[in-house]
PDB file of N, CA and C in Angstrom:
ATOM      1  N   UNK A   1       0.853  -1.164   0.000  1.00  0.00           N
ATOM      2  CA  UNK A   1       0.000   0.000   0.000  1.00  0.00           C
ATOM      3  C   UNK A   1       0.899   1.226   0.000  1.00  0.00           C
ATOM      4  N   UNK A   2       0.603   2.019  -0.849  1.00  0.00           N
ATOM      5  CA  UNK A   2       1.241   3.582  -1.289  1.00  0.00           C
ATOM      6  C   UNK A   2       0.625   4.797  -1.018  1.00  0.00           C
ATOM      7  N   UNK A   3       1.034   5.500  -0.389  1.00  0.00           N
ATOM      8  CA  UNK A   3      -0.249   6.834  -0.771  1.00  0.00           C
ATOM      9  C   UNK A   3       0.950   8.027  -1.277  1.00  0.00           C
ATOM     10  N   UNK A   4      -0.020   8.115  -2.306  1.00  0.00           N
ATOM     11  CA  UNK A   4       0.219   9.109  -4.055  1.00  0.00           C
ATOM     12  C   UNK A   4      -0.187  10.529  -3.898  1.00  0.00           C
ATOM     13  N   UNK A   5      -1.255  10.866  -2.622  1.00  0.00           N
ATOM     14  CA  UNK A   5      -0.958  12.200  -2.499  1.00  0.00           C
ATOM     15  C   UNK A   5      -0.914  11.925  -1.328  1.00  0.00           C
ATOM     16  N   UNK A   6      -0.639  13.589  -0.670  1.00  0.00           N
ATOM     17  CA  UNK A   6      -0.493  14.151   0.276  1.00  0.00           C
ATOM     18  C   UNK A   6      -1.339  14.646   0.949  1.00  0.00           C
ATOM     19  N   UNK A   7      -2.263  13.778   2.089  1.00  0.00           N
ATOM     20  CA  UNK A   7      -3.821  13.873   2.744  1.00  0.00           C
ATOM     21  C   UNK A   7      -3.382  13.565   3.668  1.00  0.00           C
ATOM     22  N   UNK A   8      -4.215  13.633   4.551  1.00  0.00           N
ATOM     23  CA  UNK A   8      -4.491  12.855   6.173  1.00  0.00           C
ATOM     24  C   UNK A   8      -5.377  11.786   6.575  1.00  0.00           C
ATOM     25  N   UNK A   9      -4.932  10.987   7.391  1.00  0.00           N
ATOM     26  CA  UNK A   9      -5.140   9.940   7.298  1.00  0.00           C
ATOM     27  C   UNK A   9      -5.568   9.318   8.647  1.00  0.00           C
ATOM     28  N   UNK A  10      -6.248   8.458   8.721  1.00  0.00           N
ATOM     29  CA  UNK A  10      -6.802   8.409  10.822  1.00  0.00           C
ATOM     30  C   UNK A  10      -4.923   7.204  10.860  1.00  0.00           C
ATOM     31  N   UNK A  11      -5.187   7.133  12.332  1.00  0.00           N
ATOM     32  CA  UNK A  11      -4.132   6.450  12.783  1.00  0.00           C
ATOM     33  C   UNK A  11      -4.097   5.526  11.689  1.00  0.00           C
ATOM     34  N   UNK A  12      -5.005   4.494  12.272  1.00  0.00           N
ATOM     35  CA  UNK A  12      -4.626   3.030  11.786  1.00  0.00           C
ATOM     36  C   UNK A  12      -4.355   2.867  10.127  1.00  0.00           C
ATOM     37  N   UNK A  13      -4.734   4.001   9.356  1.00  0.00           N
ATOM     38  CA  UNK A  13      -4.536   3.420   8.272  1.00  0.00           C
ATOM     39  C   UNK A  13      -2.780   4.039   7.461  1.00  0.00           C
ATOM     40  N   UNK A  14      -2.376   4.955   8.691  1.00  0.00           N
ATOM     41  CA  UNK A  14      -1.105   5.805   9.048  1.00  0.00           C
ATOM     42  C   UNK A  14      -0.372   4.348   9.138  1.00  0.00           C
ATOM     43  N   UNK A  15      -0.750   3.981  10.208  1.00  0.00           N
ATOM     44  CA  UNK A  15      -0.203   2.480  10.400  1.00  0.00           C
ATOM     45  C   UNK A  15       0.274   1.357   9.384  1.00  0.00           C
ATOM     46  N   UNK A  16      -0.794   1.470   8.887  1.00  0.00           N
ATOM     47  CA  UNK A  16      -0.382   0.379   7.322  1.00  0.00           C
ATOM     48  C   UNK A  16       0.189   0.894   6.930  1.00  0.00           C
ATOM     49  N   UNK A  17       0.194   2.348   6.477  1.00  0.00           N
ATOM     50  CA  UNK A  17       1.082   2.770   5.118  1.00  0.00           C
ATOM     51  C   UNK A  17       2.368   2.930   5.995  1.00  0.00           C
ATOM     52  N   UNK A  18       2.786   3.243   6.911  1.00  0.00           N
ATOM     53  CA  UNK A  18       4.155   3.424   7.495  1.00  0.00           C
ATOM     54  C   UNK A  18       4.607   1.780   6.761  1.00  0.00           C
ATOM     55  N   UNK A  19       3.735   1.108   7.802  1.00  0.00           N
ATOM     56  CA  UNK A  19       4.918  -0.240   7.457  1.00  0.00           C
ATOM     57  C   UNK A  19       4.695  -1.165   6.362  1.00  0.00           C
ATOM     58  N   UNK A  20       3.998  -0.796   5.455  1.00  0.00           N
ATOM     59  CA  UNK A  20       3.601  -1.149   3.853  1.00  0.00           C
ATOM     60  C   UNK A  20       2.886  -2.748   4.590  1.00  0.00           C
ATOM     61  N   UNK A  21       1.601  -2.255   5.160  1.00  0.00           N
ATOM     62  CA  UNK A  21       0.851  -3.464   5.939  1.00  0.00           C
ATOM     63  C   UNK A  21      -0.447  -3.848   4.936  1.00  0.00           C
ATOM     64  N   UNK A  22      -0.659  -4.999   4.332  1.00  0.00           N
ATOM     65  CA  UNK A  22      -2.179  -4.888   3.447  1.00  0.00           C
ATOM     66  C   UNK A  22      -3.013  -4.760   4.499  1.00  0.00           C
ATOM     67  N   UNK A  23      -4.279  -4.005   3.678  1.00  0.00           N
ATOM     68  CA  UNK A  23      -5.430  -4.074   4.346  1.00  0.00           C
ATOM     69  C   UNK A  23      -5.665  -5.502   4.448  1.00  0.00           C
ATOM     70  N   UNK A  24      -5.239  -6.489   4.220  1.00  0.00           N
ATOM     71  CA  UNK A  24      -5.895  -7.968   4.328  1.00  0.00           C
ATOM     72  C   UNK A  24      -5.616  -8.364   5.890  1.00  0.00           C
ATOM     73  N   UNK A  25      -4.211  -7.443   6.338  1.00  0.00           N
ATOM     74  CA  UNK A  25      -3.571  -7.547   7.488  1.00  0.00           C
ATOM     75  C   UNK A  25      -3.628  -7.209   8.708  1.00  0.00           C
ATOM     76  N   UNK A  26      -5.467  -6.545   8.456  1.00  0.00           N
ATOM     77  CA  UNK A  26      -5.610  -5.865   9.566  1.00  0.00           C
ATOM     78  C   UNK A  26      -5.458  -5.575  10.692  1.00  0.00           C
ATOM     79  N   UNK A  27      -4.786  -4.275  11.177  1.00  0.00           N
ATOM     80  CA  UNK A  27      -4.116  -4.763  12.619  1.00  0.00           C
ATOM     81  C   UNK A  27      -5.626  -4.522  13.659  1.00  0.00           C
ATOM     82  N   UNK A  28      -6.898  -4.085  13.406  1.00  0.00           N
ATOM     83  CA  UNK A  28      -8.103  -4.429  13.974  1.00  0.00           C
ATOM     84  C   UNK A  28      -8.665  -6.042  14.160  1.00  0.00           C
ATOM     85  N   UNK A  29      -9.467  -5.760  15.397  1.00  0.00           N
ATOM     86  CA  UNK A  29     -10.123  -6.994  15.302  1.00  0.00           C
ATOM     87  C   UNK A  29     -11.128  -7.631  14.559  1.00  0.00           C
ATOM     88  N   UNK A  30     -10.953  -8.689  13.636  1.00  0.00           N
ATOM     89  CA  UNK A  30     -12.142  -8.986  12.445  1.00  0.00           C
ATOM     90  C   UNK A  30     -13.698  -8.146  12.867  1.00  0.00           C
ATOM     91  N   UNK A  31     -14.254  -7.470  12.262  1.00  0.00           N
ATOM     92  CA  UNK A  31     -15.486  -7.165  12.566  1.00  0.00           C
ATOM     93  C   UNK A  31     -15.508  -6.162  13.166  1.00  0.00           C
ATOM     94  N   UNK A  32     -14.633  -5.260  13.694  1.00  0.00           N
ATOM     95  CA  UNK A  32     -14.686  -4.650  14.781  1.00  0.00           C
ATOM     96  C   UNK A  32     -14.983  -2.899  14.216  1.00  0.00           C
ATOM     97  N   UNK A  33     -15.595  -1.390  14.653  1.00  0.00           N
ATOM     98  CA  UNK A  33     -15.451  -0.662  13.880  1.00  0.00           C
ATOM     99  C   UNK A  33     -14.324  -0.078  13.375  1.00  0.00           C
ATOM    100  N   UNK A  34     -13.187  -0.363  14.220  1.00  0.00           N
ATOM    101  CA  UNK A  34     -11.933   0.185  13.105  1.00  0.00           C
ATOM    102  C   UNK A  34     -11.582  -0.764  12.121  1.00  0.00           C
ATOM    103  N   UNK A  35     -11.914  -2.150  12.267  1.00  0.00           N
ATOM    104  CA  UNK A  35     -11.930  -3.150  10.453  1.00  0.00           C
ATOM    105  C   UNK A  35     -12.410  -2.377   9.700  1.00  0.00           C
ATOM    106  N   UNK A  36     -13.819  -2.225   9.879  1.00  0.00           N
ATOM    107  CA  UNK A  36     -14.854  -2.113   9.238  1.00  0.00           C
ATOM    108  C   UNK A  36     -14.083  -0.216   8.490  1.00  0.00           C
ATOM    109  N   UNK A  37     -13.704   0.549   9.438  1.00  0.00           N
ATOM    110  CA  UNK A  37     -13.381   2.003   9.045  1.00  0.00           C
ATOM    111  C   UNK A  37     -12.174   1.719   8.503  1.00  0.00           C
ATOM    112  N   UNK A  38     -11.504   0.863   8.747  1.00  0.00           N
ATOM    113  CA  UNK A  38     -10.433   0.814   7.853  1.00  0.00           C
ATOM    114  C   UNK A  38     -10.180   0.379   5.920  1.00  0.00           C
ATOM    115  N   UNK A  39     -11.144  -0.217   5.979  1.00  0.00           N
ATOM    116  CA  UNK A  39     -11.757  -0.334   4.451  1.00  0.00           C
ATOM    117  C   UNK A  39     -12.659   0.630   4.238  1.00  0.00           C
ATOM    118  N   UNK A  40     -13.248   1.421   4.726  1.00  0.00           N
ATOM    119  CA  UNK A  40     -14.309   2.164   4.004  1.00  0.00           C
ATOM    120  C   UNK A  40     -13.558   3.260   4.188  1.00  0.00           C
ATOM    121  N   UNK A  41     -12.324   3.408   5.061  1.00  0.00           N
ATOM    122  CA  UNK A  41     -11.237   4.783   4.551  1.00  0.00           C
ATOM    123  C   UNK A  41     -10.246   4.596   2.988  1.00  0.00           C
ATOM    124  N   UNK A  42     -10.324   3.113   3.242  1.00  0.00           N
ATOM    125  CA  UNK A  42      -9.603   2.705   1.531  1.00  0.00           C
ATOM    126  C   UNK A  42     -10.362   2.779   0.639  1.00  0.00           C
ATOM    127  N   UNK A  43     -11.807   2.716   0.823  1.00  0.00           N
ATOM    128  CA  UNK A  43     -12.274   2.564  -0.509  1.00  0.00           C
ATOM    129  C   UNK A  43     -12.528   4.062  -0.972  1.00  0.00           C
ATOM    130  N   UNK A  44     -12.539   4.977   0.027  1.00  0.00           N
ATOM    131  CA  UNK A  44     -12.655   6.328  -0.258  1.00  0.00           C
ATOM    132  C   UNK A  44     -11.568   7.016  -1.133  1.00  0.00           C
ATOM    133  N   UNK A  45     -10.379   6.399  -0.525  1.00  0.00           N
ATOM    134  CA  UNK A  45      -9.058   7.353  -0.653  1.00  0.00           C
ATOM    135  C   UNK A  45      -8.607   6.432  -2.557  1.00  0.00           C
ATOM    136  N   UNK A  46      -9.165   5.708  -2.759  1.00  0.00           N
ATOM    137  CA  UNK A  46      -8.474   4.518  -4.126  1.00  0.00           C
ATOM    138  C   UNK A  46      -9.579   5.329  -4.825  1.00  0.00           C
ATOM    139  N   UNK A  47     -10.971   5.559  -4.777  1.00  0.00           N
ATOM    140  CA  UNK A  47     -11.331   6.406  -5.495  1.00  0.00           C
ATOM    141  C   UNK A  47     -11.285   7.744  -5.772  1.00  0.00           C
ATOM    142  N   UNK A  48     -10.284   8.270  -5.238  1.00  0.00           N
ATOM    143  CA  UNK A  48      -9.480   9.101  -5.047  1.00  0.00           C
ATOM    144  C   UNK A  48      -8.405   9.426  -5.322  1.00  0.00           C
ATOM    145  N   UNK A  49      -7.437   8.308  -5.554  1.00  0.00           N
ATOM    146  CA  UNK A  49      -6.722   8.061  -6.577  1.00  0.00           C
ATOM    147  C   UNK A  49      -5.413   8.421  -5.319  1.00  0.00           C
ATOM    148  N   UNK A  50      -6.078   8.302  -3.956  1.00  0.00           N
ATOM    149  CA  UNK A  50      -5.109   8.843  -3.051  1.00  0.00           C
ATOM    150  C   UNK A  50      -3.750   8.044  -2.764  1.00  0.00           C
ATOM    151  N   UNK A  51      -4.220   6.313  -2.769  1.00  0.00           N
ATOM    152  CA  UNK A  51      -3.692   5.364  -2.511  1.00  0.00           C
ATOM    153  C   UNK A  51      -3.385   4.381  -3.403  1.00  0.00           C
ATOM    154  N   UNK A  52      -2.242   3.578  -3.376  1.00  0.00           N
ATOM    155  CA  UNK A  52      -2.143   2.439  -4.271  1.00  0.00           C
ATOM    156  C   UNK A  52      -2.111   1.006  -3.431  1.00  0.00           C
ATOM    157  N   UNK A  53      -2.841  -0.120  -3.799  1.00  0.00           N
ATOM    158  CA  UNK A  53      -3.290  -1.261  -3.091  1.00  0.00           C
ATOM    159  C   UNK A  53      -2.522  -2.445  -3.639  1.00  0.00           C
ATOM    160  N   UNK A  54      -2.007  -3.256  -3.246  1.00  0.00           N
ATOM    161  CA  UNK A  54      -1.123  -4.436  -3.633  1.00  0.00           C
ATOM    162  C   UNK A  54      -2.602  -4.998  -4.155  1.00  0.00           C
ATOM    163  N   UNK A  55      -2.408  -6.272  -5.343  1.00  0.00           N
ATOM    164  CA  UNK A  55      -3.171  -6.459  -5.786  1.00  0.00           C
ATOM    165  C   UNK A  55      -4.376  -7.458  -5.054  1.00  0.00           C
ATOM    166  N   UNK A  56      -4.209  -7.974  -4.034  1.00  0.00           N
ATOM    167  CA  UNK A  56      -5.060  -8.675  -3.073  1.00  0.00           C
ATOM    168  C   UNK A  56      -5.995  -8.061  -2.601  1.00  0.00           C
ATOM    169  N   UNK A  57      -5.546  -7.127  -2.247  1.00  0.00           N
ATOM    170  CA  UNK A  57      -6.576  -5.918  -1.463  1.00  0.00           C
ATOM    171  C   UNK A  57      -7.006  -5.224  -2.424  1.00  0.00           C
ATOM    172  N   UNK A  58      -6.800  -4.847  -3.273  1.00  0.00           N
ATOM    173  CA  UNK A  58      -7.182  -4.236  -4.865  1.00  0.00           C
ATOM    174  C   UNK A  58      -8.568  -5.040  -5.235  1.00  0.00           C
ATOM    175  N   UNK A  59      -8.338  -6.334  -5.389  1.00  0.00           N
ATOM    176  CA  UNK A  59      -9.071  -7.486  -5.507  1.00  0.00           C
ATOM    177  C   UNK A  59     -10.809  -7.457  -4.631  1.00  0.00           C
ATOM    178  N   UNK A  60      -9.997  -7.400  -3.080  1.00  0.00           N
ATOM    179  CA  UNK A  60     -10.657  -7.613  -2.012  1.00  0.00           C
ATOM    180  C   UNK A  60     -11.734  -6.754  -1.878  1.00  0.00           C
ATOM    181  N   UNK A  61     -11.352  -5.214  -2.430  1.00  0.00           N
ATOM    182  CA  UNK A  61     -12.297  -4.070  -2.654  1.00  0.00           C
ATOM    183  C   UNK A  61     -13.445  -4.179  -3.442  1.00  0.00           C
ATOM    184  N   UNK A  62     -12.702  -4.570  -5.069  1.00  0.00           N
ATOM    185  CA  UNK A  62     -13.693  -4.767  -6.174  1.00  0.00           C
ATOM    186  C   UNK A  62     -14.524  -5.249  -5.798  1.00  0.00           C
ATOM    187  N   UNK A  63     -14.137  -6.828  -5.186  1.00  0.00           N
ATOM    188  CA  UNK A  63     -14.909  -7.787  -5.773  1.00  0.00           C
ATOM    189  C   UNK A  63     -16.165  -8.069  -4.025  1.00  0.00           C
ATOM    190  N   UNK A  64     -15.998  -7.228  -3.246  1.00  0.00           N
ATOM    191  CA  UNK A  64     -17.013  -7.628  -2.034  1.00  0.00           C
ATOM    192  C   UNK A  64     -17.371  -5.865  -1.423  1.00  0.00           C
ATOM    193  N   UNK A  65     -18.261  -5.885  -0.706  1.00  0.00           N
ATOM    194  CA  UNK A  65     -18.476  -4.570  -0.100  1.00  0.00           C
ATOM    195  C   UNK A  65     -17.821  -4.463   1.109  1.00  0.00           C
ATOM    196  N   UNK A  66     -16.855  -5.094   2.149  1.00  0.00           N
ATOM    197  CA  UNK A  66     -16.359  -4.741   3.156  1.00  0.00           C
ATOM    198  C   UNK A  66     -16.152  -3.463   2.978  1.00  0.00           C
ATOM    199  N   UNK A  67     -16.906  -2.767   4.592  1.00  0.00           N
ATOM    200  CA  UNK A  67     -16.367  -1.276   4.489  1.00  0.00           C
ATOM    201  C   UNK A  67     -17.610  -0.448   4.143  1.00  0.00           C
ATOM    202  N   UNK A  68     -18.991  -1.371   3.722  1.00  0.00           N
ATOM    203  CA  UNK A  68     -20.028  -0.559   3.553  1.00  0.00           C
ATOM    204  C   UNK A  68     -20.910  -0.874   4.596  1.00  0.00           C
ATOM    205  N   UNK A  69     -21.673  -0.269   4.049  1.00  0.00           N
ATOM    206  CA  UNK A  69     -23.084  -0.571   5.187  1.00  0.00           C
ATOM    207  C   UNK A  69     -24.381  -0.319   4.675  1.00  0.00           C
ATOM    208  N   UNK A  70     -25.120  -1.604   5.574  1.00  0.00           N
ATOM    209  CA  UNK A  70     -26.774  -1.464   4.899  1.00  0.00           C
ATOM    210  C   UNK A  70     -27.730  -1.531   5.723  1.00  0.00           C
ATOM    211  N   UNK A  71     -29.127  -1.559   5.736  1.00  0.00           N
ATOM    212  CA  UNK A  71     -29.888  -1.647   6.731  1.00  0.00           C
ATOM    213  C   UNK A  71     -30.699  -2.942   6.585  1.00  0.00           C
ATOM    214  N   UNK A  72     -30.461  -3.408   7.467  1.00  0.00           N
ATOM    215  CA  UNK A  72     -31.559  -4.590   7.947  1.00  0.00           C
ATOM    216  C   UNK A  72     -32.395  -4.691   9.212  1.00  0.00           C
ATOM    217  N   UNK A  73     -33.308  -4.403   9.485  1.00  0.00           N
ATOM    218  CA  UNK A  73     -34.853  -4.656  10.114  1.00  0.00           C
ATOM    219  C   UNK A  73     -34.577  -3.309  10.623  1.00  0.00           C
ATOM    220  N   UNK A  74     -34.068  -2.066  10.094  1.00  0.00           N
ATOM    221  CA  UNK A  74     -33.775  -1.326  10.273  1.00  0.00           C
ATOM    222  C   UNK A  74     -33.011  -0.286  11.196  1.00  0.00           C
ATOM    223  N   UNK A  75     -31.906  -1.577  10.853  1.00  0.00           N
ATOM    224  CA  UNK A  75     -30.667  -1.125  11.703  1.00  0.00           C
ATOM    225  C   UNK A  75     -29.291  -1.368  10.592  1.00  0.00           C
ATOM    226  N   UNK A  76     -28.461   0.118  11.054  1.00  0.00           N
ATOM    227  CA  UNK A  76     -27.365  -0.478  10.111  1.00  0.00           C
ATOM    228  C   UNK A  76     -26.655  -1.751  10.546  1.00  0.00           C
ATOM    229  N   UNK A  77     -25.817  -2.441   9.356  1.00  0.00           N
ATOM    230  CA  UNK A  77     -25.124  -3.608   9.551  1.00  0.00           C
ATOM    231  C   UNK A  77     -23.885  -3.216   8.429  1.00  0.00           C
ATOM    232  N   UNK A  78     -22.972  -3.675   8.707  1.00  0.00           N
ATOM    233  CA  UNK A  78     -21.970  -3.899   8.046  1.00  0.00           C
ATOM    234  C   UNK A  78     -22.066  -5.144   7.173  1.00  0.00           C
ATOM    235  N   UNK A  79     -21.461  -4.638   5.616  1.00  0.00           N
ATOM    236  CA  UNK A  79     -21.557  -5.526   4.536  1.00  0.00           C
ATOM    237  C   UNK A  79     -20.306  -6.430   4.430  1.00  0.00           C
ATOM    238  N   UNK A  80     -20.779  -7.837   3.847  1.00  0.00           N
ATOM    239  CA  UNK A  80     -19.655  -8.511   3.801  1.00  0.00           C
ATOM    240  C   UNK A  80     -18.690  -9.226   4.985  1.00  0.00           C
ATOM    241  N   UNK A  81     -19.473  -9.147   6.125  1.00  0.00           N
ATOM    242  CA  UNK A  81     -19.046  -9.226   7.520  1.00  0.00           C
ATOM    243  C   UNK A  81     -20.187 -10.878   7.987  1.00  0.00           C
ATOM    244  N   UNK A  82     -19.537 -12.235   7.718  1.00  0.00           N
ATOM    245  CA  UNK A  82     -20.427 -13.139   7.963  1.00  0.00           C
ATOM    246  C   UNK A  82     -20.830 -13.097   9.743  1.00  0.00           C
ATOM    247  N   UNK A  83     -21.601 -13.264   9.933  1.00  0.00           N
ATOM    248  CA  UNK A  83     -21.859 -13.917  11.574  1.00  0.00           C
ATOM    249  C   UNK A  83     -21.446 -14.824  11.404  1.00  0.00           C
ATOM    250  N   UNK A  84     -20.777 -15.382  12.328  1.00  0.00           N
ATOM    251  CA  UNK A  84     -20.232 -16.891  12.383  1.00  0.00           C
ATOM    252  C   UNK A  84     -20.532 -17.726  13.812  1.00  0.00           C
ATOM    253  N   UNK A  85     -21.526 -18.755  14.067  1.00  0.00           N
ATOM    254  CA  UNK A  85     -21.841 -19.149  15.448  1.00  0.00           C
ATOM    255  C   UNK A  85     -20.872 -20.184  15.283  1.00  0.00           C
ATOM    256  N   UNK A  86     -20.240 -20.560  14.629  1.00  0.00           N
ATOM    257  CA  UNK A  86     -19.070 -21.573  14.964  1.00  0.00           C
ATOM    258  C   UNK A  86     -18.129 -21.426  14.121  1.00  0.00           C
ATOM    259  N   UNK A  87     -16.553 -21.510  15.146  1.00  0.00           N
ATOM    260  CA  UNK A  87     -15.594 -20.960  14.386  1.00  0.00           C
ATOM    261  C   UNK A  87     -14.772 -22.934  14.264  1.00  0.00           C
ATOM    262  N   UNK A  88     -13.720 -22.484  13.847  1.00  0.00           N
ATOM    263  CA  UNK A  88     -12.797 -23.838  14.052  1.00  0.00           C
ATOM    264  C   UNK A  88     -11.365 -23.380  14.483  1.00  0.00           C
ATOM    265  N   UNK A  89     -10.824 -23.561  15.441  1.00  0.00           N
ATOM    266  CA  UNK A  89      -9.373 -22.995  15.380  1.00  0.00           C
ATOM    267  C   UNK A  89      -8.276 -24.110  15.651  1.00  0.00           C
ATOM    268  N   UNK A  90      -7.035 -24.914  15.285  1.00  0.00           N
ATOM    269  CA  UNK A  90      -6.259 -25.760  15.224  1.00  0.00           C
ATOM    270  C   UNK A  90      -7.443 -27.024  14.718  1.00  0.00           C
ATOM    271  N   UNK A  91      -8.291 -27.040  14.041  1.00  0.00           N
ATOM    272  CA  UNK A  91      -8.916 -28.161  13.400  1.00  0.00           C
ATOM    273  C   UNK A  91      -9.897 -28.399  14.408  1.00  0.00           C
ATOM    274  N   UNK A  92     -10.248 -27.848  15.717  1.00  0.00           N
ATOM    275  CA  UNK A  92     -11.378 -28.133  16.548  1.00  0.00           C
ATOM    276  C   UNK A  92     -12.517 -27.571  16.122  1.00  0.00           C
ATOM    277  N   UNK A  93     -14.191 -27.410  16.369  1.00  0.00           N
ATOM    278  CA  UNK A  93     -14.573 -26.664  16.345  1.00  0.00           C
ATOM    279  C   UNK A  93     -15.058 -26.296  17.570  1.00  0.00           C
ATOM    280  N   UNK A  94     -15.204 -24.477  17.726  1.00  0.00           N
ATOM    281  CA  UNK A  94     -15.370 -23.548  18.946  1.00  0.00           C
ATOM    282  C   UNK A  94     -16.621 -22.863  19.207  1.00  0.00           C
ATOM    283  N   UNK A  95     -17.098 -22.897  20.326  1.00  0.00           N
ATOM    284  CA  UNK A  95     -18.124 -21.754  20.168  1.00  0.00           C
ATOM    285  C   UNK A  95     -17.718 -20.626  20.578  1.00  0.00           C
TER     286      UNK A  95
END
């Protein structure tokens, strides 16, 4: 990740670009609102022409809405964000 102009930027995404971190790498917790603000500050700034994205995260943008938001039963929700009631971690599964 590059940034091509000269803007401001919240911490965390200061963060990535210092240490050339993908957004795939998020240093937030999955789901959490700085995930969630941390893509919808990328998708702002790439249409913007502010930033340049390694091609994963380039990818990751196009092709899903992480980073947006919609309303359901009329409440916002974050897009692209599965609920998950069961995870698996070292091959177990967790609740």
């Amino acid at each position: 990740m590059k940034l091509l102009k000269l803007i401001d930027t919240t911490p965390g995404l200061q963060y990535h670009l210092e240490r050339s971190l993908p957004l795939h790498e998020n240093i937030y917790r999955y789901s959490s609102e700085g995930f969630i603000n941390l893509f919808a500050e990328a998708r702002k700034l790439i249409s913007d022409n502010a930033i340049s994205l390694c091609e994963d995260d380039r990818i990751l943008l196009e092709t899903t809405d992480i980073g947006e938001y919609g309303q359901y039963d009329g409440e916002k929700v974050p897009l692209d964000l599965p609920m998950l009631d069961e995870a698996e971690y070292q091959g177990k599964t967790v609740n």
